[in-house]
N, C-alpha and C. Protein backbone atom coordinates (compact mmCIF):
# COMPACT_ATOMS: atom_id res chain seq x y z
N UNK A 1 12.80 9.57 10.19
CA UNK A 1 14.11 8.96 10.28
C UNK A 1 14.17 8.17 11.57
N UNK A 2 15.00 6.96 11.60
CA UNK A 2 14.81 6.57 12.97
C UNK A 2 16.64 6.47 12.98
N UNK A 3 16.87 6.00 14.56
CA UNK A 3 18.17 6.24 14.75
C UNK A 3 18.24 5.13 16.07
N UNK A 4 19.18 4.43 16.09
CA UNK A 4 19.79 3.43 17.71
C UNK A 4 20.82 4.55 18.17
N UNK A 5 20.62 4.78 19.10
CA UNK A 5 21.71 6.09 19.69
C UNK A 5 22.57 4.92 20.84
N UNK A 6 23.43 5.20 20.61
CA UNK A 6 24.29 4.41 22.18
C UNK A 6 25.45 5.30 22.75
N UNK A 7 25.38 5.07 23.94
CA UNK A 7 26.36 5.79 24.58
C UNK A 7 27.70 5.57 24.82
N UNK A 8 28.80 5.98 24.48
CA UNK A 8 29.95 4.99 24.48
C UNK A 8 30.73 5.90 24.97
N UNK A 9 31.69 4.87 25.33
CA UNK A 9 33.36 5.37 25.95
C UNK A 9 34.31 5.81 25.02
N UNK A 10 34.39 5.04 23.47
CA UNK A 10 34.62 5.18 22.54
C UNK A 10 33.97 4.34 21.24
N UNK A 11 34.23 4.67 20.07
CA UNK A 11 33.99 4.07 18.42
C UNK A 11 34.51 4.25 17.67
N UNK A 12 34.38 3.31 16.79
CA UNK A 12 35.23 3.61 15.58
C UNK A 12 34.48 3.00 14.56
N UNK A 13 34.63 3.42 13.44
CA UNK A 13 33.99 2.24 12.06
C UNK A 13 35.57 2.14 11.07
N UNK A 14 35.78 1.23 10.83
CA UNK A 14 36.90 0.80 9.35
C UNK A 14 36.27 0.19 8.22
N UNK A 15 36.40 0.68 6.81
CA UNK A 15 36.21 0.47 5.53
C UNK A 15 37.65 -0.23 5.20
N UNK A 16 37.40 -1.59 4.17
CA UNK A 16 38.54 -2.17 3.61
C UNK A 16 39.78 -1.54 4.61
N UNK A 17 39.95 -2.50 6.06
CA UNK A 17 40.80 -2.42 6.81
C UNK A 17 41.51 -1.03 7.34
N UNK A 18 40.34 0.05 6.44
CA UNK A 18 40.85 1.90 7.73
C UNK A 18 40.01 2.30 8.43
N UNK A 19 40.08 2.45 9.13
CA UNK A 19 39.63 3.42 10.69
C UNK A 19 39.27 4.95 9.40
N UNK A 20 37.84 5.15 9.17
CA UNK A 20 37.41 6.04 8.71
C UNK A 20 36.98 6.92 9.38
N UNK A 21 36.32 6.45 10.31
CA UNK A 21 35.67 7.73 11.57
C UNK A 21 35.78 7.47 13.21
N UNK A 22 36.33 8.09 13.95
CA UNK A 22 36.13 7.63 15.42
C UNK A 22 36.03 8.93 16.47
N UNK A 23 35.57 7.99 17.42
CA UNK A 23 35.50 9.00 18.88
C UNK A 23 35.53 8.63 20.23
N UNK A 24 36.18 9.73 20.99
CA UNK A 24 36.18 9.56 21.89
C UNK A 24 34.64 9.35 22.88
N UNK A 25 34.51 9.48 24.00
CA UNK A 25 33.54 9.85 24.87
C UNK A 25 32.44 10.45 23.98
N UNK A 26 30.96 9.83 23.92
CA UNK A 26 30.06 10.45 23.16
C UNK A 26 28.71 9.46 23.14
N UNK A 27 28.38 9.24 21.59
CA UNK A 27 27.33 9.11 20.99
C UNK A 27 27.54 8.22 19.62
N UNK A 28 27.14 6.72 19.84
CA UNK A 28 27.51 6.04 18.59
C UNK A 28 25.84 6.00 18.16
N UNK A 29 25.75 7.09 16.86
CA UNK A 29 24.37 7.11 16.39
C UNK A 29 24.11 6.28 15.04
N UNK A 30 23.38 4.74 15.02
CA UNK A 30 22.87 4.43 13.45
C UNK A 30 21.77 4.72 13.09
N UNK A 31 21.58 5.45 11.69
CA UNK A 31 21.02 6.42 11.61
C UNK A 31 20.26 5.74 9.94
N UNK A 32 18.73 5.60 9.29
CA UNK A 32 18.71 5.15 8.81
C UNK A 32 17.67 6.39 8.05
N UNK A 33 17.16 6.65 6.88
CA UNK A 33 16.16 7.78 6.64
C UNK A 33 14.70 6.43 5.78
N UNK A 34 14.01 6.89 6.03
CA UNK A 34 12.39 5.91 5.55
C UNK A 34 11.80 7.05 4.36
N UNK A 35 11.21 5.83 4.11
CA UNK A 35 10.35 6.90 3.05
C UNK A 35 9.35 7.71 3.24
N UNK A 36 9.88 9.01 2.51
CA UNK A 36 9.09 10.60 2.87
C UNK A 36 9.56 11.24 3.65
N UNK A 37 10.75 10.86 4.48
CA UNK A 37 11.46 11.88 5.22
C UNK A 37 12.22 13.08 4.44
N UNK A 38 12.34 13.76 5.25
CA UNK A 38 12.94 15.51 5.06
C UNK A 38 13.68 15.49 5.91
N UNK A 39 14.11 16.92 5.49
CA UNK A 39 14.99 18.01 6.62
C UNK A 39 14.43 18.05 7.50
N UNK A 40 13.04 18.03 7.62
CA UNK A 40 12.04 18.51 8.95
C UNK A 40 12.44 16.80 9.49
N UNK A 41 12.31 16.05 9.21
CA UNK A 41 12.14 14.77 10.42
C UNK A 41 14.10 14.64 10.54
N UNK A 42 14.83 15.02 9.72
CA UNK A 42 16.23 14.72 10.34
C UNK A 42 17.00 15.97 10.70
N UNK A 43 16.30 17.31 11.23
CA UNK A 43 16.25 18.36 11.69
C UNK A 43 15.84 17.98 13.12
N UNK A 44 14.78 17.43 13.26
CA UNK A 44 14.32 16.96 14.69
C UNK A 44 14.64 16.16 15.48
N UNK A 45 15.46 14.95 14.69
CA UNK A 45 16.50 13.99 15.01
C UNK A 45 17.48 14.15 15.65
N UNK A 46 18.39 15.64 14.98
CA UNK A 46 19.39 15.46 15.05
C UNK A 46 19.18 16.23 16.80
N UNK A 47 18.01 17.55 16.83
CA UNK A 47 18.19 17.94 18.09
C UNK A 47 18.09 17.42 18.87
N UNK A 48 17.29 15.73 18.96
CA UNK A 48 16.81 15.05 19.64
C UNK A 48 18.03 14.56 20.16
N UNK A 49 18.74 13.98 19.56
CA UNK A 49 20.17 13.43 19.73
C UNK A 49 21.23 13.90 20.60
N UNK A 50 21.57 15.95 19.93
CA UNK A 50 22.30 16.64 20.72
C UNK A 50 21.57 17.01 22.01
N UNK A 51 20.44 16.75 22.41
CA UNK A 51 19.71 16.90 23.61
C UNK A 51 19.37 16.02 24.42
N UNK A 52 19.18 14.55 24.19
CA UNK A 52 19.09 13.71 24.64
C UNK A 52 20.07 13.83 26.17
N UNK A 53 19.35 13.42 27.32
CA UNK A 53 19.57 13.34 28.76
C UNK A 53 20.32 12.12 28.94
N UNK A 54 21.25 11.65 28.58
CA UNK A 54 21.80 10.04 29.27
C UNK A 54 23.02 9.76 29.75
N UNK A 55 23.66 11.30 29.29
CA UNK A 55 24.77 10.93 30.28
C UNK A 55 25.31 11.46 31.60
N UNK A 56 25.48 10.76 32.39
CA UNK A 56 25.67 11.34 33.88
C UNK A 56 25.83 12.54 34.57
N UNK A 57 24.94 13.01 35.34
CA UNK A 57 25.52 14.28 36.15
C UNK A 57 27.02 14.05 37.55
N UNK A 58 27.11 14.97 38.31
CA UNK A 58 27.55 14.97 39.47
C UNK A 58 27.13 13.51 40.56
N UNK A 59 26.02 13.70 40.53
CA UNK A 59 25.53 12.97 41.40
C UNK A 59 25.03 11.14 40.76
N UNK A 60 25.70 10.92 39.45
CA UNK A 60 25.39 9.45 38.60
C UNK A 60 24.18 9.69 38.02
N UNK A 61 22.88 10.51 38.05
CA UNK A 61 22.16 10.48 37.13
C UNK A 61 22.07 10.89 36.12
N UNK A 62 21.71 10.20 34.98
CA UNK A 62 21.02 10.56 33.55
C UNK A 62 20.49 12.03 33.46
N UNK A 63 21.17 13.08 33.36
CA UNK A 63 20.83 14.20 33.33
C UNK A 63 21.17 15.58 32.53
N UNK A 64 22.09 14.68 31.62
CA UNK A 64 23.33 15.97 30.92
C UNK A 64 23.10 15.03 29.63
N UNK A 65 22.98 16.30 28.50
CA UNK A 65 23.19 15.72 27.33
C UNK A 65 24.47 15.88 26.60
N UNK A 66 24.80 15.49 25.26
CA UNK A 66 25.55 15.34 24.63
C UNK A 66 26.54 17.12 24.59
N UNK A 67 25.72 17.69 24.28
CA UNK A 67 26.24 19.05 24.29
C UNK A 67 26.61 19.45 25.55
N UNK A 68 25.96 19.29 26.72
CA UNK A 68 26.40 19.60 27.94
C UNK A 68 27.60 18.78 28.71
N UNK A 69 27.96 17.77 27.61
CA UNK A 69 29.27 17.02 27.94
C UNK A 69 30.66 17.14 27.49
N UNK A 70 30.47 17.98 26.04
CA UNK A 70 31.04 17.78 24.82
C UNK A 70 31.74 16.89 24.10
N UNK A 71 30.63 15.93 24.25
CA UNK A 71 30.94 14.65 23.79
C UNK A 71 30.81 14.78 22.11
N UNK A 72 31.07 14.02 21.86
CA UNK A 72 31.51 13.93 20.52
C UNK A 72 30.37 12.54 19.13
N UNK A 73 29.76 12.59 18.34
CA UNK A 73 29.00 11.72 17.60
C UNK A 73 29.94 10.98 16.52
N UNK A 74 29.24 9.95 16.19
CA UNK A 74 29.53 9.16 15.65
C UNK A 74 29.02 8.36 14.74
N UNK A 75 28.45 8.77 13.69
CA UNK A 75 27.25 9.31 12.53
C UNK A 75 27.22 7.99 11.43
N UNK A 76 26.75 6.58 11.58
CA UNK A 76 26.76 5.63 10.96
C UNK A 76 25.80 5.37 9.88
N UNK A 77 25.85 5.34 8.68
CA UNK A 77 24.19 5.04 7.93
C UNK A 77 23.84 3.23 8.18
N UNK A 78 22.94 2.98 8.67
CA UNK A 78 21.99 1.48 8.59
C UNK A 78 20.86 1.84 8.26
N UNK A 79 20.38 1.06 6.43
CA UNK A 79 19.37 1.37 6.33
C UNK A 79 18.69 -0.23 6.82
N UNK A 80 19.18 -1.12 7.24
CA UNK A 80 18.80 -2.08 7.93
C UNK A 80 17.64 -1.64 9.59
N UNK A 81 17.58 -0.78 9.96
CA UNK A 81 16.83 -0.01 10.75
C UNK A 81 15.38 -0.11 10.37
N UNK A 82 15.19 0.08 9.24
CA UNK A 82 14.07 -0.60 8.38
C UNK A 82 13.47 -1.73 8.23
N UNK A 83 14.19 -2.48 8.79
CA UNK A 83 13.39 -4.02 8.58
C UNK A 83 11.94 -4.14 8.76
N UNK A 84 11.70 -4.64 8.22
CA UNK A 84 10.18 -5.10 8.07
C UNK A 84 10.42 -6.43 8.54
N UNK A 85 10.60 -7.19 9.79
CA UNK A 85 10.47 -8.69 10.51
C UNK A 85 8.93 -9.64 10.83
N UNK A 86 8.39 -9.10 9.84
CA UNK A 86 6.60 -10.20 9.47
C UNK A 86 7.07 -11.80 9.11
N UNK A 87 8.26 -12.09 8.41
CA UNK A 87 8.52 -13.34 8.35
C UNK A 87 9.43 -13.50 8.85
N UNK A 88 10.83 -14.41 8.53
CA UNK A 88 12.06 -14.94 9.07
C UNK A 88 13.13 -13.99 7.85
N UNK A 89 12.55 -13.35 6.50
CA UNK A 89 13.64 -12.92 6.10
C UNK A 89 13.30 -11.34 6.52
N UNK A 90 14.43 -10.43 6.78
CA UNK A 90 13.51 -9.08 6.75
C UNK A 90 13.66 -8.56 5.70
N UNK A 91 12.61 -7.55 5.31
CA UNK A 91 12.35 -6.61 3.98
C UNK A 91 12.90 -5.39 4.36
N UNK A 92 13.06 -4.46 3.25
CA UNK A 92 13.50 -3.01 3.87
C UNK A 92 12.82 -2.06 2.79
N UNK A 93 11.50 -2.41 2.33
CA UNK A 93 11.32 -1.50 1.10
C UNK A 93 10.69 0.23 1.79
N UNK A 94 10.13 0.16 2.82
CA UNK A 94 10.31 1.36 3.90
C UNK A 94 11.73 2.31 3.75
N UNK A 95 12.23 1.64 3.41
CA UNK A 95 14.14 2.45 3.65
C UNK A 95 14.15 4.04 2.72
N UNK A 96 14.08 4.54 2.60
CA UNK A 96 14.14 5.78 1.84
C UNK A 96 15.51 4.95 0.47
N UNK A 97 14.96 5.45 -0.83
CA UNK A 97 15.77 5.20 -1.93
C UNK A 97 17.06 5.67 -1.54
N UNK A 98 18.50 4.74 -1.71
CA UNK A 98 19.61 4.91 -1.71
C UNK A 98 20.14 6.52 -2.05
N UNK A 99 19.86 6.96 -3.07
CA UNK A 99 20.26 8.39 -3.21
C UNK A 99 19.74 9.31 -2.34
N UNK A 100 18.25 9.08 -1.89
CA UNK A 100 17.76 10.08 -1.04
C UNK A 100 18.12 9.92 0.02
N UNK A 101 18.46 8.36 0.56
CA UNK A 101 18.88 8.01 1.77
C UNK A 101 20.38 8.40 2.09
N UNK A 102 20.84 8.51 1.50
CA UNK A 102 22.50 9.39 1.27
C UNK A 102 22.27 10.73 1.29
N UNK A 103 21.96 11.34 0.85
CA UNK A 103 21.24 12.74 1.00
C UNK A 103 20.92 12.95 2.41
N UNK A 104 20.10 12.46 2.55
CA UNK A 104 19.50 12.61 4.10
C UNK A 104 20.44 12.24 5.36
N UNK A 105 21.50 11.56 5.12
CA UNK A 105 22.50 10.85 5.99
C UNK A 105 23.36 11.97 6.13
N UNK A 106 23.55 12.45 4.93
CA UNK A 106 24.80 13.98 5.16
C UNK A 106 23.91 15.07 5.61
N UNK A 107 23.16 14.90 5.54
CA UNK A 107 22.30 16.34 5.91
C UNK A 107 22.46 16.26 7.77
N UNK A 108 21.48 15.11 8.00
CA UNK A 108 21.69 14.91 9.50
C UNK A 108 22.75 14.82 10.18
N UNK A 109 23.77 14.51 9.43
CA UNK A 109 25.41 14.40 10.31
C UNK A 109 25.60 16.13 10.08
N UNK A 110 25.23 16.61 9.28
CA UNK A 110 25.56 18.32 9.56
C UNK A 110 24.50 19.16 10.01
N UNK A 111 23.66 18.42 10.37
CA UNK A 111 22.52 19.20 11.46
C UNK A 111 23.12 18.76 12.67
N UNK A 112 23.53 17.81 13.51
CA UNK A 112 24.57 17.48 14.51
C UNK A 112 25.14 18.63 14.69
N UNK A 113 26.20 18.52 13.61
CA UNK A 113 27.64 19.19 13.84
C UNK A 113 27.35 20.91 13.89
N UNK A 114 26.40 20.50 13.44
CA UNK A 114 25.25 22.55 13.54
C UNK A 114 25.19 22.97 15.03
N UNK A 115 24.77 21.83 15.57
CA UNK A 115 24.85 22.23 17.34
C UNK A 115 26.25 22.40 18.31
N UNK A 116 26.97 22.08 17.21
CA UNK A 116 28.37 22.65 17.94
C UNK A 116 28.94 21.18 18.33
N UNK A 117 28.39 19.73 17.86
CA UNK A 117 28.99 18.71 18.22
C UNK A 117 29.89 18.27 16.96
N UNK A 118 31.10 17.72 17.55
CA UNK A 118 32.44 17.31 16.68
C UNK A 118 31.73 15.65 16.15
N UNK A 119 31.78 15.79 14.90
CA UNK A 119 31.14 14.43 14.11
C UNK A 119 32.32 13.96 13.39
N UNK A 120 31.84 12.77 13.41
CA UNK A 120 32.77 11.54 12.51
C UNK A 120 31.53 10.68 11.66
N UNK A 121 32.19 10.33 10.49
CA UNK A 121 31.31 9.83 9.85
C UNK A 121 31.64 7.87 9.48
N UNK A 122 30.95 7.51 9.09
CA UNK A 122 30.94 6.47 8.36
C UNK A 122 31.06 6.71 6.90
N UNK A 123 30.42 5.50 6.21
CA UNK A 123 30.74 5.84 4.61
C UNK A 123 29.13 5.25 4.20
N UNK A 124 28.22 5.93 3.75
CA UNK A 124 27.34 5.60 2.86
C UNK A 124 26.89 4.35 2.19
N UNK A 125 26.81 3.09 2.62
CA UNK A 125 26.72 2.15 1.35
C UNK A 125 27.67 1.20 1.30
N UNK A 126 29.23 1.80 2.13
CA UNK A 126 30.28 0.77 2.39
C UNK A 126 29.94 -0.34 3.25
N UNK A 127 30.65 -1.94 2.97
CA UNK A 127 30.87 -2.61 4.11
C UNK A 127 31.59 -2.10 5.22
N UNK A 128 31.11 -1.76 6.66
CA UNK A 128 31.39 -1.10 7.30
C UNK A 128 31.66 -1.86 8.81
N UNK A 129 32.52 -2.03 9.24
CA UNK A 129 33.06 -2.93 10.77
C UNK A 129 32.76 -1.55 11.62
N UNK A 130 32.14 -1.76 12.86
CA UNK A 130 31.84 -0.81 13.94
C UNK A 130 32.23 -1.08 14.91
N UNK A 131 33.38 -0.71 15.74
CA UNK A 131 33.65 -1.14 17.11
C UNK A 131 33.08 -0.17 18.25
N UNK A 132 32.56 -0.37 19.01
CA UNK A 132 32.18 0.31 20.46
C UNK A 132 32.59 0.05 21.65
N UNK A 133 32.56 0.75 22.84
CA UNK A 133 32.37 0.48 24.22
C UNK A 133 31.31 1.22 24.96
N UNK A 134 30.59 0.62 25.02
CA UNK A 134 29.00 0.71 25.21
C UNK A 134 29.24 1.12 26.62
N UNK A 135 28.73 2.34 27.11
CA UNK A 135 28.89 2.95 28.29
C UNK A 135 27.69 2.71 29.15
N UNK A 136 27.49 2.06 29.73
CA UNK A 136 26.64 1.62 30.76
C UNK A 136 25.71 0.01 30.79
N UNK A 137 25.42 -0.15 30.42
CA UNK A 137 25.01 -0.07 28.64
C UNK A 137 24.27 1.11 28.39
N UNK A 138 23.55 2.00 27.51
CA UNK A 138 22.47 2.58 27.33
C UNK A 138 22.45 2.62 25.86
N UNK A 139 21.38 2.37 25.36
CA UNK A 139 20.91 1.84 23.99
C UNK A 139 19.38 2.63 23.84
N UNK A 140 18.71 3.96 22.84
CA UNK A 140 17.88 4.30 23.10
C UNK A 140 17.67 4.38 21.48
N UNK A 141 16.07 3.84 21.40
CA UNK A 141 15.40 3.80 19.83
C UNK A 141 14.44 5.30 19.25
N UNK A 142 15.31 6.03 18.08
CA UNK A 142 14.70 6.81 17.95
C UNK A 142 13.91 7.05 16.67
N UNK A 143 12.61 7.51 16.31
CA UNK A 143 11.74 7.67 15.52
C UNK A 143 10.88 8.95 14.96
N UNK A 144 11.14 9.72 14.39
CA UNK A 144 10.77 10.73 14.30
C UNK A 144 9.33 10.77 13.92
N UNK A 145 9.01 9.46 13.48
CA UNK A 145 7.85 9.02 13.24
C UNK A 145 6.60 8.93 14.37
N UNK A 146 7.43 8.88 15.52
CA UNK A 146 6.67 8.59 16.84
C UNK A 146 6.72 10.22 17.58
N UNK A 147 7.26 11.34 16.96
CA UNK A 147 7.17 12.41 17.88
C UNK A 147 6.12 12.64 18.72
């Protein structure tokens, strides 16, 4: 599974003009599943995520994760994460099949919320508007593929 994790001040996503999922202080995660992934690669994801080091200690460094903040996620599906960019159009046949890739999207938003983090979701498949405030910036690419 791979995932763009960003750190934000807040997010939100709206479907046909509603505010479906948002959060405060946290973790805006897009989250995409490839083909042949499992529970085991979005099991590892998700701890990767609630453990991940990037948001500030006492002293301004990168040292506290999501759980040690109680910050809050923000659980988006892009199976666009997939691109295949060899030419000018991109491909996505890598993407895990729509049903499995839905499958795998709810699974990982409740392996999250397993660690005791408060999740918000997106919608599966919807046209989906994402607003953020990108906290620092910090923008980190994740791959379960690359463990």
């Amino acid at each position: 599974m791979r995932a763009l994790v960003q750190r934000v001040s807040s997010a939100s996503v709206t479907v046909d003009g509603a505010v479906v999922g948002e959060i405060g202080p946290g973790l805006l995660v897009l989250v995409c599943a490839m083909q042949g992934d499992t529970e085991k690669e979005a099991d590892w994801l998700a701890r990767k995520v609630v453990n991940l080091r990037i948001f500030r200690d006492d002293e301004g460094r990168m040292n506290r994760s999501l759980i040690d903040t109680g910050g809050a996620a923000l659980v988006v599906s892009q199976f666009t994460l997939a691109a295949e960019t060899k030419g000018n159009r991109p491909g996505f046949s890598t993407a895990a099949a729509p049903a499995e890739g839905e499958r795998l999207y709810g699974y990982f938003s409740a392996a999250v919320a397993g660690h005791g983090v408060t999740v918000a979701n997106g919608i599966f498949g919807a046209d989906m508007k994402v607003a953020l405030v990108n906290d620092g910036p910090v923008t980190i690419w994740l791959d379960s593929a690359a463990k």
